[in-house]
C-alpha atoms as a PDB file:
ATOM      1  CA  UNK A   1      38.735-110.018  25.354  1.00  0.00           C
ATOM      2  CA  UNK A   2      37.669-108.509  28.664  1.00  0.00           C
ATOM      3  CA  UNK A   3      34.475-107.662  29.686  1.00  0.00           C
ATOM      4  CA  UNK A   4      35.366-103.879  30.177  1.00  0.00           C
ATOM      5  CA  UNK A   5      36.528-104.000  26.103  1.00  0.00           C
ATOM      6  CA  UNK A   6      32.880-106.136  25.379  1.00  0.00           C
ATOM      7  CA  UNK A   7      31.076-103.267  27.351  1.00  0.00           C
ATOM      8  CA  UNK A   8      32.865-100.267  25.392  1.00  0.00           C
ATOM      9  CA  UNK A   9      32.647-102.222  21.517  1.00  0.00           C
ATOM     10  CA  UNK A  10      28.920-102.625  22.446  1.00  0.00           C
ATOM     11  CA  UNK A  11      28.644 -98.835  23.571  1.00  0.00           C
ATOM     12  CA  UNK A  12      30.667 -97.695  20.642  1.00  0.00           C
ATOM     13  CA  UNK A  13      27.910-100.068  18.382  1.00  0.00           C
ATOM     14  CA  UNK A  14      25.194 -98.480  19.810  1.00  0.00           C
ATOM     15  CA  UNK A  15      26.546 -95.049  19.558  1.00  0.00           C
ATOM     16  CA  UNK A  16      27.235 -95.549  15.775  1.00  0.00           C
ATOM     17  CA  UNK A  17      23.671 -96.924  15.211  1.00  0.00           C
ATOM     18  CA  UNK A  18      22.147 -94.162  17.280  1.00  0.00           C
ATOM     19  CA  UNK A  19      24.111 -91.487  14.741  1.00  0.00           C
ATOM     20  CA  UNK A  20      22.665 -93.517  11.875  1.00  0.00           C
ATOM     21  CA  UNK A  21      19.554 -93.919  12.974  1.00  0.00           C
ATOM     22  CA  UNK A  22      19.763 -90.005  13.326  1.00  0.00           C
ATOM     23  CA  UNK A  23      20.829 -88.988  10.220  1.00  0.00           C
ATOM     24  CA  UNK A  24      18.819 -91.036   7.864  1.00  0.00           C
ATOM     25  CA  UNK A  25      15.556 -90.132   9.779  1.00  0.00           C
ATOM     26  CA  UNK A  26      16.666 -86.783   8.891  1.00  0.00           C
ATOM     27  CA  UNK A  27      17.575 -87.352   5.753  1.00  0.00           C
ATOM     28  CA  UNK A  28      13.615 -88.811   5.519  1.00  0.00           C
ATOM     29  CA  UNK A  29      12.278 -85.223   7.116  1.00  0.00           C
ATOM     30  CA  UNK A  30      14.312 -83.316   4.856  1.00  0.00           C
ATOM     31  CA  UNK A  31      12.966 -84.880   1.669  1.00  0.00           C
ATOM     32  CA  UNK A  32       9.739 -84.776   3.020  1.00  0.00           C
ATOM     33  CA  UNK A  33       9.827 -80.912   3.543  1.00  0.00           C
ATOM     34  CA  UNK A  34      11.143 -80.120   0.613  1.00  0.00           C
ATOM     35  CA  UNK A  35       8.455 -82.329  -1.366  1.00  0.00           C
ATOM     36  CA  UNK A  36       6.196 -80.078   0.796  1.00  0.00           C
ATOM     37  CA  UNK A  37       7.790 -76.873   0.221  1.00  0.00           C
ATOM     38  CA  UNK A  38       8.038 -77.200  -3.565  1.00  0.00           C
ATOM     39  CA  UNK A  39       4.241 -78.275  -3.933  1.00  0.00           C
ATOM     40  CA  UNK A  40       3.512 -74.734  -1.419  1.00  0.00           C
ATOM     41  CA  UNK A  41       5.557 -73.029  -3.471  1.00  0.00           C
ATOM     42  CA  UNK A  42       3.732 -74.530  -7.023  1.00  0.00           C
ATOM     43  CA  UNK A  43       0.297 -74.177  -5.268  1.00  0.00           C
ATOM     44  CA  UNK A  44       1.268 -70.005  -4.132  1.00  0.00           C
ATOM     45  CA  UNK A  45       2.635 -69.177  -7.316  1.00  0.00           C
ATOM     46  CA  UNK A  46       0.013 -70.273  -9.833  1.00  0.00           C
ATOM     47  CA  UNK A  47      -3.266 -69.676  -7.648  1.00  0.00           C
ATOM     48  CA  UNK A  48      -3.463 -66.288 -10.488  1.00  0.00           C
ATOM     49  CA  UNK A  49      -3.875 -68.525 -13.155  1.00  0.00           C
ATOM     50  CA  UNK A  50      -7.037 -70.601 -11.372  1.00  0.00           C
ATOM     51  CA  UNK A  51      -8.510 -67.511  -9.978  1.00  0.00           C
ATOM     52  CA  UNK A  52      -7.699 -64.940 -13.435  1.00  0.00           C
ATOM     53  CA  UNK A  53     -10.872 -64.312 -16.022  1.00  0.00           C
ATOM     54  CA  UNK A  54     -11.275 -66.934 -18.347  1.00  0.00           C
ATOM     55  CA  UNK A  55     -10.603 -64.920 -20.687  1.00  0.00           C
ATOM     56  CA  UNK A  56      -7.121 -62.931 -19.879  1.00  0.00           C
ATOM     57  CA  UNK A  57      -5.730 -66.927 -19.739  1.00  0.00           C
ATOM     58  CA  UNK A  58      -3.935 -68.084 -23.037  1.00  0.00           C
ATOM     59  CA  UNK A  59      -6.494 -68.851 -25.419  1.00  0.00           C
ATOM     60  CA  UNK A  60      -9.500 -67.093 -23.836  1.00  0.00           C
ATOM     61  CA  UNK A  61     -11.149 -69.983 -22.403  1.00  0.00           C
ATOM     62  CA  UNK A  62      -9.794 -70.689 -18.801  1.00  0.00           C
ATOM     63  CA  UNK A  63      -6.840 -72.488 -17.499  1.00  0.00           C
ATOM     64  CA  UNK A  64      -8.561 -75.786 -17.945  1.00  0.00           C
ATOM     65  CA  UNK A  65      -8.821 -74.960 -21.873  1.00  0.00           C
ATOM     66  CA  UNK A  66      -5.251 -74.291 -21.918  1.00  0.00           C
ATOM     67  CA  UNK A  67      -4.196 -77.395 -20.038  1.00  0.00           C
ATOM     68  CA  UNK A  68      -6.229 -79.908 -21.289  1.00  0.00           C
ATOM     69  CA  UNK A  69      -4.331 -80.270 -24.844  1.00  0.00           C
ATOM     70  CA  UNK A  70      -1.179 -80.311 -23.253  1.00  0.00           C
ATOM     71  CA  UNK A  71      -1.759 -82.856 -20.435  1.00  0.00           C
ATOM     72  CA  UNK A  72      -3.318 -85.232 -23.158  1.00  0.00           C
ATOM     73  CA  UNK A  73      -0.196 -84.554 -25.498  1.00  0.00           C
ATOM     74  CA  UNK A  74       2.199 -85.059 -22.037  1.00  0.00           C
ATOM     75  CA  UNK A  75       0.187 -88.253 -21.520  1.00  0.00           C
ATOM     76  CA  UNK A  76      -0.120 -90.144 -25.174  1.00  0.00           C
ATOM     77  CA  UNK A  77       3.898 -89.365 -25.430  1.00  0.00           C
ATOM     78  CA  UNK A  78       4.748 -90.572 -22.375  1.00  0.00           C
ATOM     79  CA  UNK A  79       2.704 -93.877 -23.445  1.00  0.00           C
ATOM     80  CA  UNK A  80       4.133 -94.249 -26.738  1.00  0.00           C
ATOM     81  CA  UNK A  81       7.762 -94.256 -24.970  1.00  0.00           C
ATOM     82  CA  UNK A  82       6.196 -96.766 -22.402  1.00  0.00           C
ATOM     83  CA  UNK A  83       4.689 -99.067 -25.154  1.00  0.00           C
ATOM     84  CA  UNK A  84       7.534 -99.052 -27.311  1.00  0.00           C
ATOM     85  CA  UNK A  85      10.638 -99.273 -24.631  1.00  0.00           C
ATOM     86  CA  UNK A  86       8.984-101.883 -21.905  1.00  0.00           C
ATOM     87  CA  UNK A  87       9.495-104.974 -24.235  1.00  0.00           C
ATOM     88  CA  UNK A  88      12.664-103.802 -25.936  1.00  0.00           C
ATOM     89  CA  UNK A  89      14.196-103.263 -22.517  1.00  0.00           C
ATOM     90  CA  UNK A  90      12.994-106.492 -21.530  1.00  0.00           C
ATOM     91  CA  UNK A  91      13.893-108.892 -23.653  1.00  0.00           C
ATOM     92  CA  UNK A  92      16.942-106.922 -24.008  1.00  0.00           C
ATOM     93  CA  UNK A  93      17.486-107.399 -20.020  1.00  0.00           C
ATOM     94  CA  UNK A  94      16.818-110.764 -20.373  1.00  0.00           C
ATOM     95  CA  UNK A  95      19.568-111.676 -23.319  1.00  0.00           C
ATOM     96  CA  UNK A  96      22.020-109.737 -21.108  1.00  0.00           C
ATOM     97  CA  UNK A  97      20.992-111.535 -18.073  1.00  0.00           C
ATOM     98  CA  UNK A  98      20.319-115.371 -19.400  1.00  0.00           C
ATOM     99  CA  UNK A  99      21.438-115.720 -22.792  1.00  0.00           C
ATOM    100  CA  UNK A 100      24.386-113.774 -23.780  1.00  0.00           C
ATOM    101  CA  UNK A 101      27.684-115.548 -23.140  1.00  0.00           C
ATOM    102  CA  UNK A 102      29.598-113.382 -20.371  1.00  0.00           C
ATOM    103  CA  UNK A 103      32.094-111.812 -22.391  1.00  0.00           C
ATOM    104  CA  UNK A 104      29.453-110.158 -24.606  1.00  0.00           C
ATOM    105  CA  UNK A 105      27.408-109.837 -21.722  1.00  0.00           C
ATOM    106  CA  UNK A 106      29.340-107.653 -20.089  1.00  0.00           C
ATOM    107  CA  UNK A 107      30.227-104.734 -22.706  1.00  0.00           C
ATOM    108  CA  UNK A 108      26.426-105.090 -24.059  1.00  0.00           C
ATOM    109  CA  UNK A 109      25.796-103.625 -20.506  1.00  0.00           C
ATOM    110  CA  UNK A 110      27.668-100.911 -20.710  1.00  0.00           C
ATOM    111  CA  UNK A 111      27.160 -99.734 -23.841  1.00  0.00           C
ATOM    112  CA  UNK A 112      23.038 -99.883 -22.632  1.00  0.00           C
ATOM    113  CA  UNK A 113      24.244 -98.019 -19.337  1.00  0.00           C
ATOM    114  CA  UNK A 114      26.054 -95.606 -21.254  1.00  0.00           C
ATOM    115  CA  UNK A 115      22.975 -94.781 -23.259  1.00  0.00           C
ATOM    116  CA  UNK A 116      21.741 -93.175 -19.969  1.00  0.00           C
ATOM    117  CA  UNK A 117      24.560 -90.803 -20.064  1.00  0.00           C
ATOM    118  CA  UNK A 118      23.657 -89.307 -23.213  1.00  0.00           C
ATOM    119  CA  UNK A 119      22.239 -85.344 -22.674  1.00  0.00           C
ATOM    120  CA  UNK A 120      18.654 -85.063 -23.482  1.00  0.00           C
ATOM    121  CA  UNK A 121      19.616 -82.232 -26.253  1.00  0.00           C
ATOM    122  CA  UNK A 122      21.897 -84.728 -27.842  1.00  0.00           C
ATOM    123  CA  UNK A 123      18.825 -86.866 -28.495  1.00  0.00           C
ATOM    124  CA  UNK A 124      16.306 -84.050 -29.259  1.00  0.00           C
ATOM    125  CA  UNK A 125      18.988 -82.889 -32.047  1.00  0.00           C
ATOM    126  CA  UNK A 126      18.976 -86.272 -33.520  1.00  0.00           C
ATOM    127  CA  UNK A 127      15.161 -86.690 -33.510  1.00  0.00           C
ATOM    128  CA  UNK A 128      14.928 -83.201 -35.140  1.00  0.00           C
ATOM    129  CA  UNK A 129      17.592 -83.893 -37.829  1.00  0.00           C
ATOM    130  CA  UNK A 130      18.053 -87.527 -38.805  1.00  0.00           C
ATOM    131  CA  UNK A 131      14.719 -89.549 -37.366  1.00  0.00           C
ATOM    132  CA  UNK A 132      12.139 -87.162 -38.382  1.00  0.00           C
ATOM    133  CA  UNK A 133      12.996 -86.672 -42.089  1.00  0.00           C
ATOM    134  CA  UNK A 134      13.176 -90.621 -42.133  1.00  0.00           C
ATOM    135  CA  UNK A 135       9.713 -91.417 -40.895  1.00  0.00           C
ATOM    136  CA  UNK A 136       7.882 -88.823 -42.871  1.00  0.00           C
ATOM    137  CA  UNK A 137       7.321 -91.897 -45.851  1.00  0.00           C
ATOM    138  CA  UNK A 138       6.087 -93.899 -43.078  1.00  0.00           C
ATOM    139  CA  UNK A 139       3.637 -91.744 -41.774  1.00  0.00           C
ATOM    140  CA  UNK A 140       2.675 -91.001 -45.321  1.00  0.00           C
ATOM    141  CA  UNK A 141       1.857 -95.066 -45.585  1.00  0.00           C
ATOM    142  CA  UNK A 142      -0.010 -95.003 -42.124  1.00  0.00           C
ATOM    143  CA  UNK A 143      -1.717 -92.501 -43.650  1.00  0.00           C
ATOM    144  CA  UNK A 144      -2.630 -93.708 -46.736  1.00  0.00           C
ATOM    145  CA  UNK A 145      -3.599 -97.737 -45.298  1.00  0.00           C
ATOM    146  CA  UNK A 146      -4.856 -97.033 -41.994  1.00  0.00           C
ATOM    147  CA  UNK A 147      -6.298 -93.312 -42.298  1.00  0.00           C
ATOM    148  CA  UNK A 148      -9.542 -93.810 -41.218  1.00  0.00           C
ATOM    149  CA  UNK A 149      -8.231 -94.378 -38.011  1.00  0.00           C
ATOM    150  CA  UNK A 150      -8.145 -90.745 -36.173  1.00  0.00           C
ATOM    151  CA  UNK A 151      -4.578 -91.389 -35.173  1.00  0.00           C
ATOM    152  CA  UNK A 152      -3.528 -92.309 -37.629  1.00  0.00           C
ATOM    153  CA  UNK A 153      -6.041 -89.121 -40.323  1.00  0.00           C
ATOM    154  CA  UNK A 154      -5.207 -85.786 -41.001  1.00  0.00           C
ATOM    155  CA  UNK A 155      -2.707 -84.008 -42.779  1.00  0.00           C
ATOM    156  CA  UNK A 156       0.733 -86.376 -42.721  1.00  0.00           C
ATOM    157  CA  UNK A 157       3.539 -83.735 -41.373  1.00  0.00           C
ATOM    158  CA  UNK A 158       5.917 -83.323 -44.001  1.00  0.00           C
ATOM    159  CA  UNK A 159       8.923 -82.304 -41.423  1.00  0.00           C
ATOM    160  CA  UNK A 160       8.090 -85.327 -39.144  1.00  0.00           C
ATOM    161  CA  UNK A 161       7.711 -82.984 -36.266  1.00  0.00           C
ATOM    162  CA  UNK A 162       4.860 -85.413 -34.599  1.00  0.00           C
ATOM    163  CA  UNK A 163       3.961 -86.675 -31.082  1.00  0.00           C
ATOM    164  CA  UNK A 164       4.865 -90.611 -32.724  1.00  0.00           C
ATOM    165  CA  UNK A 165       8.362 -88.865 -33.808  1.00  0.00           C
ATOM    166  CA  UNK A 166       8.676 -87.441 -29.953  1.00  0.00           C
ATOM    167  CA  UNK A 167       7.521 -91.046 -28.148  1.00  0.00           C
ATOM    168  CA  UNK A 168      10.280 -92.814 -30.459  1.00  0.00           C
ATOM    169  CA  UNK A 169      12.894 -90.289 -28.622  1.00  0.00           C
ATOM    170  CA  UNK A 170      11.430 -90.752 -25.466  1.00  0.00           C
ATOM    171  CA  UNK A 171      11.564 -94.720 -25.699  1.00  0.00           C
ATOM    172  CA  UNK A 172      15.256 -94.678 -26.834  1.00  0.00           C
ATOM    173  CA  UNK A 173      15.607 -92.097 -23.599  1.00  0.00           C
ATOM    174  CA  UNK A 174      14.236 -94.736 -21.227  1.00  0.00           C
ATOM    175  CA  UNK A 175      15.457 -97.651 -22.579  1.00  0.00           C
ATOM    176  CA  UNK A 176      18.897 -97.877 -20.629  1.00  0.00           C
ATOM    177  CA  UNK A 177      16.390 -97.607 -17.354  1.00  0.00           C
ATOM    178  CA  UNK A 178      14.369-100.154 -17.965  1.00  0.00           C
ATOM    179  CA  UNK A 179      16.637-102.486 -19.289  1.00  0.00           C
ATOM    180  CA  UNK A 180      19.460-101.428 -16.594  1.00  0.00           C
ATOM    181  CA  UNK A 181      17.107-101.980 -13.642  1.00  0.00           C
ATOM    182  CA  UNK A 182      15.464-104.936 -14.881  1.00  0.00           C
ATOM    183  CA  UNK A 183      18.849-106.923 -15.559  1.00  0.00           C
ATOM    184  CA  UNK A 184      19.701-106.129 -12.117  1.00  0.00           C
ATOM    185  CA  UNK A 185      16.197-107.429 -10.747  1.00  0.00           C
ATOM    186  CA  UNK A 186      16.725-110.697 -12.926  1.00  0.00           C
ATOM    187  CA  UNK A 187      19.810-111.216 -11.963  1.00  0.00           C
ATOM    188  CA  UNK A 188      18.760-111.658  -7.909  1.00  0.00           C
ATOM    189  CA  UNK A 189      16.400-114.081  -9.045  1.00  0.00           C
ATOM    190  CA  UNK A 190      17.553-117.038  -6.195  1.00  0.00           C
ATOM    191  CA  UNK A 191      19.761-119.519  -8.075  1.00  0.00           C
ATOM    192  CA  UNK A 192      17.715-122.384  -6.976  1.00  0.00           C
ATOM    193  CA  UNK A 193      14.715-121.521  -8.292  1.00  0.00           C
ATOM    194  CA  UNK A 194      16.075-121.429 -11.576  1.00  0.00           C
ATOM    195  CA  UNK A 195      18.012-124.928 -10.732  1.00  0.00           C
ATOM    196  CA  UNK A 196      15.110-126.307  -9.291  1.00  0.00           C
ATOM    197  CA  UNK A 197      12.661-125.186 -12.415  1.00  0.00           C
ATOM    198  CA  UNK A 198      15.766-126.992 -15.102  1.00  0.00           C
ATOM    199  CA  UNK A 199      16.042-130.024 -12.516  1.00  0.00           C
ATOM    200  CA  UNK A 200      12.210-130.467 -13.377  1.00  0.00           C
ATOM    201  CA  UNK A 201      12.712-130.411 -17.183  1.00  0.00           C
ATOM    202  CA  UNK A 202      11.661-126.918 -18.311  1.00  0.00           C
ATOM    203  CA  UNK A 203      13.505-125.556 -20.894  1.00  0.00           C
ATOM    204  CA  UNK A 204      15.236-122.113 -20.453  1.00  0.00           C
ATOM    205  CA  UNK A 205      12.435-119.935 -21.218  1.00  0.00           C
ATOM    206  CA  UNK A 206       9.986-122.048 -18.998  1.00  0.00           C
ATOM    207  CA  UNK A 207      12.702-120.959 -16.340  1.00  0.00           C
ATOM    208  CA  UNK A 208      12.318-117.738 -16.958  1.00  0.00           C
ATOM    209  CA  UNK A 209       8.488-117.522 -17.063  1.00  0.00           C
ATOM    210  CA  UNK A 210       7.775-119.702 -14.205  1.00  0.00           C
ATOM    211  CA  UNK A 211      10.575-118.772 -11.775  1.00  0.00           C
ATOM    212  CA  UNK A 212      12.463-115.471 -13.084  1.00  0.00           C
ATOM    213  CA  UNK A 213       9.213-112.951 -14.331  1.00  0.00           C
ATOM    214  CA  UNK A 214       7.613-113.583 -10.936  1.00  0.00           C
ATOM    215  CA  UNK A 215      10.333-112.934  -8.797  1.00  0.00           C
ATOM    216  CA  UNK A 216      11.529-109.900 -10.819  1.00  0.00           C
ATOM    217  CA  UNK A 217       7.598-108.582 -11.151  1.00  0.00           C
ATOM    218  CA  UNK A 218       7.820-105.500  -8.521  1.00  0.00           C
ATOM    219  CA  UNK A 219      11.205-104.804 -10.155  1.00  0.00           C
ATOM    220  CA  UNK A 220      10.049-104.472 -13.468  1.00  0.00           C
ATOM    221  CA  UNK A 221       6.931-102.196 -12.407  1.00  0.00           C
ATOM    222  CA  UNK A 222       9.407-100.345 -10.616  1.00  0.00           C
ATOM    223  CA  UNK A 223      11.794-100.100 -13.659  1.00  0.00           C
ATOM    224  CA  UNK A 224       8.723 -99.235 -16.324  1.00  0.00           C
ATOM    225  CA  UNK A 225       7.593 -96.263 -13.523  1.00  0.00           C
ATOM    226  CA  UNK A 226      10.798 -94.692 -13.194  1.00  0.00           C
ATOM    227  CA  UNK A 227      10.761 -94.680 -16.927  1.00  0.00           C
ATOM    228  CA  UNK A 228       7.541 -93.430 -17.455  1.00  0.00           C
ATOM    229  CA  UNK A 229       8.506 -90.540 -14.541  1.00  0.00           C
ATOM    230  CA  UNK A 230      11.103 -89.831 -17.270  1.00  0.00           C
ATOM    231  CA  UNK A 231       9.066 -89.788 -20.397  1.00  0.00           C
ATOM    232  CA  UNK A 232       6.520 -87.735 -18.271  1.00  0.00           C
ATOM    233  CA  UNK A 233       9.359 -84.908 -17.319  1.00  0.00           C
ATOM    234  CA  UNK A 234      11.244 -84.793 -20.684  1.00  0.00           C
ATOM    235  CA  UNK A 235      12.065 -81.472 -22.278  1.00  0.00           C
ATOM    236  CA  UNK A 236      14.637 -80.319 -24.473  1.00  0.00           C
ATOM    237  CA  UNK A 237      14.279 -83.322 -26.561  1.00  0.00           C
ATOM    238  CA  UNK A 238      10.559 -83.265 -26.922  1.00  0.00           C
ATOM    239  CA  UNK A 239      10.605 -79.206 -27.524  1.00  0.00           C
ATOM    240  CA  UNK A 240      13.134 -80.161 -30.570  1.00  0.00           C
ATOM    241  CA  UNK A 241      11.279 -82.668 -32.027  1.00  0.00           C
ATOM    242  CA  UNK A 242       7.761 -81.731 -31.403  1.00  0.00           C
ATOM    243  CA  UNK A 243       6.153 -78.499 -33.224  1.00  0.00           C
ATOM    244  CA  UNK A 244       3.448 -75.987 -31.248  1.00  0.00           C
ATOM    245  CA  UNK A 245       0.007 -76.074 -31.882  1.00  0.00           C
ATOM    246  CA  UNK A 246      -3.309 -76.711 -29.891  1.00  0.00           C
ATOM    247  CA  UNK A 247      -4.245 -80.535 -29.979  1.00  0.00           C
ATOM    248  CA  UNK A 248      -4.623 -82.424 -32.935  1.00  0.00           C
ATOM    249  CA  UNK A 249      -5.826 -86.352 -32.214  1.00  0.00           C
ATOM    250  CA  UNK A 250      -3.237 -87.994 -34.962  1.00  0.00           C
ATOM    251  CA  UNK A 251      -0.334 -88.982 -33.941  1.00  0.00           C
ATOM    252  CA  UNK A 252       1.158 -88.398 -37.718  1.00  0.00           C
ATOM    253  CA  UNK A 253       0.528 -84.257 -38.039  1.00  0.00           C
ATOM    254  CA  UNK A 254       2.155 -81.139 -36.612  1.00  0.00           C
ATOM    255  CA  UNK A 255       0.849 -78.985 -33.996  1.00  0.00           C
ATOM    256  CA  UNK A 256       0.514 -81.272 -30.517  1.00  0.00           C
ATOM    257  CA  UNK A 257       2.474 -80.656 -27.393  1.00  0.00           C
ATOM    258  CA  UNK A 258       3.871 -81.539 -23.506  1.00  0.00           C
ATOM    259  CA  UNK A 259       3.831 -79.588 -20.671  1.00  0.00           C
ATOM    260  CA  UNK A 260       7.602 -79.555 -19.901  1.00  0.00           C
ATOM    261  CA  UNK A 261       8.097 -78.869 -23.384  1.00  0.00           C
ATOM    262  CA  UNK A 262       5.679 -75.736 -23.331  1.00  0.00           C
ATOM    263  CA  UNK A 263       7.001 -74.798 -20.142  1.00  0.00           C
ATOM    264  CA  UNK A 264      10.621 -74.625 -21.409  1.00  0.00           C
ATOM    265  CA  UNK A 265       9.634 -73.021 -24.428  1.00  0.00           C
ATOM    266  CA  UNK A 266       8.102 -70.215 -23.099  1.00  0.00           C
ATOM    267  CA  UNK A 267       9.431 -69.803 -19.630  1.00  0.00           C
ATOM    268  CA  UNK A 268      12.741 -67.358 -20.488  1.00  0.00           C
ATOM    269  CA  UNK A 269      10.085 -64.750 -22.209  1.00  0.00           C
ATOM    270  CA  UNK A 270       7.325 -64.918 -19.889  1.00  0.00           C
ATOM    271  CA  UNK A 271       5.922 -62.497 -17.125  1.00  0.00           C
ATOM    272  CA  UNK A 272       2.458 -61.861 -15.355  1.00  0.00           C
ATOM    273  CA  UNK A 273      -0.401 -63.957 -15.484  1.00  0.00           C
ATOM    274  CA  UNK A 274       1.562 -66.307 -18.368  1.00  0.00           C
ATOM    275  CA  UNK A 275       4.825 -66.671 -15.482  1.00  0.00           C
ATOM    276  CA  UNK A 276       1.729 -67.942 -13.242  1.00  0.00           C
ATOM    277  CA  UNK A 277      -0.516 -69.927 -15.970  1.00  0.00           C
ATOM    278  CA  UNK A 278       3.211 -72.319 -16.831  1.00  0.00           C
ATOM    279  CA  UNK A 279       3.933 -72.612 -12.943  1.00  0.00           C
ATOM    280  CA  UNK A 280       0.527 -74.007 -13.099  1.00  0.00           C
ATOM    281  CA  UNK A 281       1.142 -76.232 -15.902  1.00  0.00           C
ATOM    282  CA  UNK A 282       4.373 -77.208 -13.479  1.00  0.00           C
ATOM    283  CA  UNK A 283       2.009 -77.794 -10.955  1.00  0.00           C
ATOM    284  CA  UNK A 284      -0.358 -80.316 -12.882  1.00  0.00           C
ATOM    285  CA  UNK A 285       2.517 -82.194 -13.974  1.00  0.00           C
ATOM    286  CA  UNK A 286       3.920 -82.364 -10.402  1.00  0.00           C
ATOM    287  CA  UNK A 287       0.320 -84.024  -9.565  1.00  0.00           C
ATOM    288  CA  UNK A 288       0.403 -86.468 -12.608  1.00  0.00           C
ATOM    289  CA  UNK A 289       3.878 -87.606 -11.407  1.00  0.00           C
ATOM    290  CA  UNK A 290       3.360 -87.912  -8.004  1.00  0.00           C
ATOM    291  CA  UNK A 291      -0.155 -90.094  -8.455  1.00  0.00           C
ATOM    292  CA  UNK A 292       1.962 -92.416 -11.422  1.00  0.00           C
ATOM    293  CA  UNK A 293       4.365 -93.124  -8.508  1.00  0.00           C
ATOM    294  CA  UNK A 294       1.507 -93.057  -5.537  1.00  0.00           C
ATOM    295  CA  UNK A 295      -0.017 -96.158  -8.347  1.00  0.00           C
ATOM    296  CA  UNK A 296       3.065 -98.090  -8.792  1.00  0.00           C
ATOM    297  CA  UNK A 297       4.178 -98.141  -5.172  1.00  0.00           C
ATOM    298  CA  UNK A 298       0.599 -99.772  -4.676  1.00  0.00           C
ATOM    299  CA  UNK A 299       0.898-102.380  -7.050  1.00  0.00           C
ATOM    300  CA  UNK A 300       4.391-103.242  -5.780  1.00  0.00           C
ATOM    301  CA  UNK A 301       3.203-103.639  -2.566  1.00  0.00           C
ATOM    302  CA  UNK A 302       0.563-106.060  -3.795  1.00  0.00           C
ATOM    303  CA  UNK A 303       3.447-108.532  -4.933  1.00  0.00           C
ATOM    304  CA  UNK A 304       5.904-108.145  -1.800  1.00  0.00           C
ATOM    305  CA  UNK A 305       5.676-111.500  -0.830  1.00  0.00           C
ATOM    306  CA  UNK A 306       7.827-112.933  -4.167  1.00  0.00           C
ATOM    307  CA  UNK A 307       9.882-110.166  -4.998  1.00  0.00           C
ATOM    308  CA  UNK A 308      12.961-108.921  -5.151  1.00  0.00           C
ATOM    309  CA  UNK A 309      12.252-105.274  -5.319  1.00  0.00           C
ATOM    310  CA  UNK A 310      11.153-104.578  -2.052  1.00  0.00           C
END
């Protein structure tokens, strides 16, 4: 090769990395403006509902009265889901990843992929119809054994309409997440650690704890947030499932609710100061997403040095 046909490949490389460099810092603005612009817009819109009287806002006691029983209902459903899917979608990661021979390995994967595919509705419709009515004898039994614990107290919901009925949804929402993302993170784990770990005598789980969990940790706090961002945003299946009401502490009676949920419910019908109070309830949960994610990018950061989710 020439030097003339060096010089030209090298200005042609340049070139192309100068029109990629280009386009994804651009691509980097325009997400940032739009972040920016949707917050402005958020911030414009429900500045009626901070500023109204307290009493013109639903319930006649301020914005914060209103929005306090449904950030706490937003919040202890989003945690059930978390609770409940994290080790499912773990150890299921793990049998996909490590244990399961590869011809069942493979299909299990995309039957859990598939999962993801699945329209919220779909889900909310089954919660509402077929997993409700089949709880309602174990909340009765939670009830009657471990009542005198407040989350447990109150009236047991006879329709199964509860925030534990709506977290169950949500965890069987997030599940192909967690468990997709976290298969992929264990599967990166460097093939000589695990050798190296086996060479030493540890049997396969001592593999796993000592050379596949700490390589994978940033990974699975990823995996876990992005589910949680999912479980926080949820709403046609937790509208379905849950039933209206101010704020009841058990997570076994009717009448709790989320913000998505109460925006989607009442959005279509809505004008006025109530348009401007559930653009503020947007706006809140905007906030609580945005810090959830602001938190896990932190504690990723902390374990960059052995990770594979960097």
């Amino acid at each position: 090769m020439t030097t003339n046909t060096l010089t030209r490949a090298r200005g042609s490389g340049r070139a192309g990395d100068k029109v990629f460099s280009g386009a994804s810092r651009s691509a980097g603005i325009l997400i940032l403006l739009t972040l920016f612009a949707v917050a402005l817009f958020l911030l414009i819109q429900a500045l009626p509902a901070f500023t109204a009287d307290p009493a013109e806002v639903s319930g006649g006691e301020g914005f914060a009265s209103y929005i306090w029983p449904i950030v706490v209902g937003t919040v202890i459903a989003a945690a059930i889901a978390i609770l409940l899917a994290t080790p499912v979608g773990l150890g299921v990661a793990l049998f996909i990843s490590h244990y399961a021979p590869r011809r069942l390995a493979a299909p299990l994967g995309y039957v859990i992929d598939l999962l993801a595919a699945i329209p919220s509705v779909i889900y909310g419709i089954w919660g509402y119809l077929v997993l409700a009515p089949v709880l309602v004898p174990g909340y009765e039994w939670l009830n009657a054994n471990l009542g005198f614990l407040p989350i447990f107290g109150g009236p047991v919901s006879q329709t199964g309409k509860t925030m534990l009925t709506a977290g169950i949804v949500l965890a069987v929402m997030v599940l192909p997440i967690i468990t997709s993302l976290s298969r992929e993170i264990f599967l990166q784990t460097p093939g000589l650690h695990e050798e190296a770990a086996l060479a030493l005598g540890a049997t396969r789980w001592e593999m796993i704890r000592m050379a596949v969990l700490p390589f994978a940790r940033a990974g699975i706090i990823s995996a876990v947030m992005l589910g949680l961002g999912r479980a926080l945003g949820e709403t046609m299946a937790v509208a379905l499932v849950l039933s209206t009401g101010s704020l009841i502490p058990s997570l076994i009676s009717s009448g709790n609710q989320t913000i998505a949920a109460e925006i989607a419910l009442n959005f279509p019908e809505a004008f006025g100061l109530r348009m401007s109070e559930l653009i503020a309830a947007g706006l809140v949960l905007f906030v609580i997403t945005l810090a959830v994610n602001m938190v896990a990018r932190w504690i990723i950061s902390r374990h960059r040095e052995f990770s594979g989710a960097n």
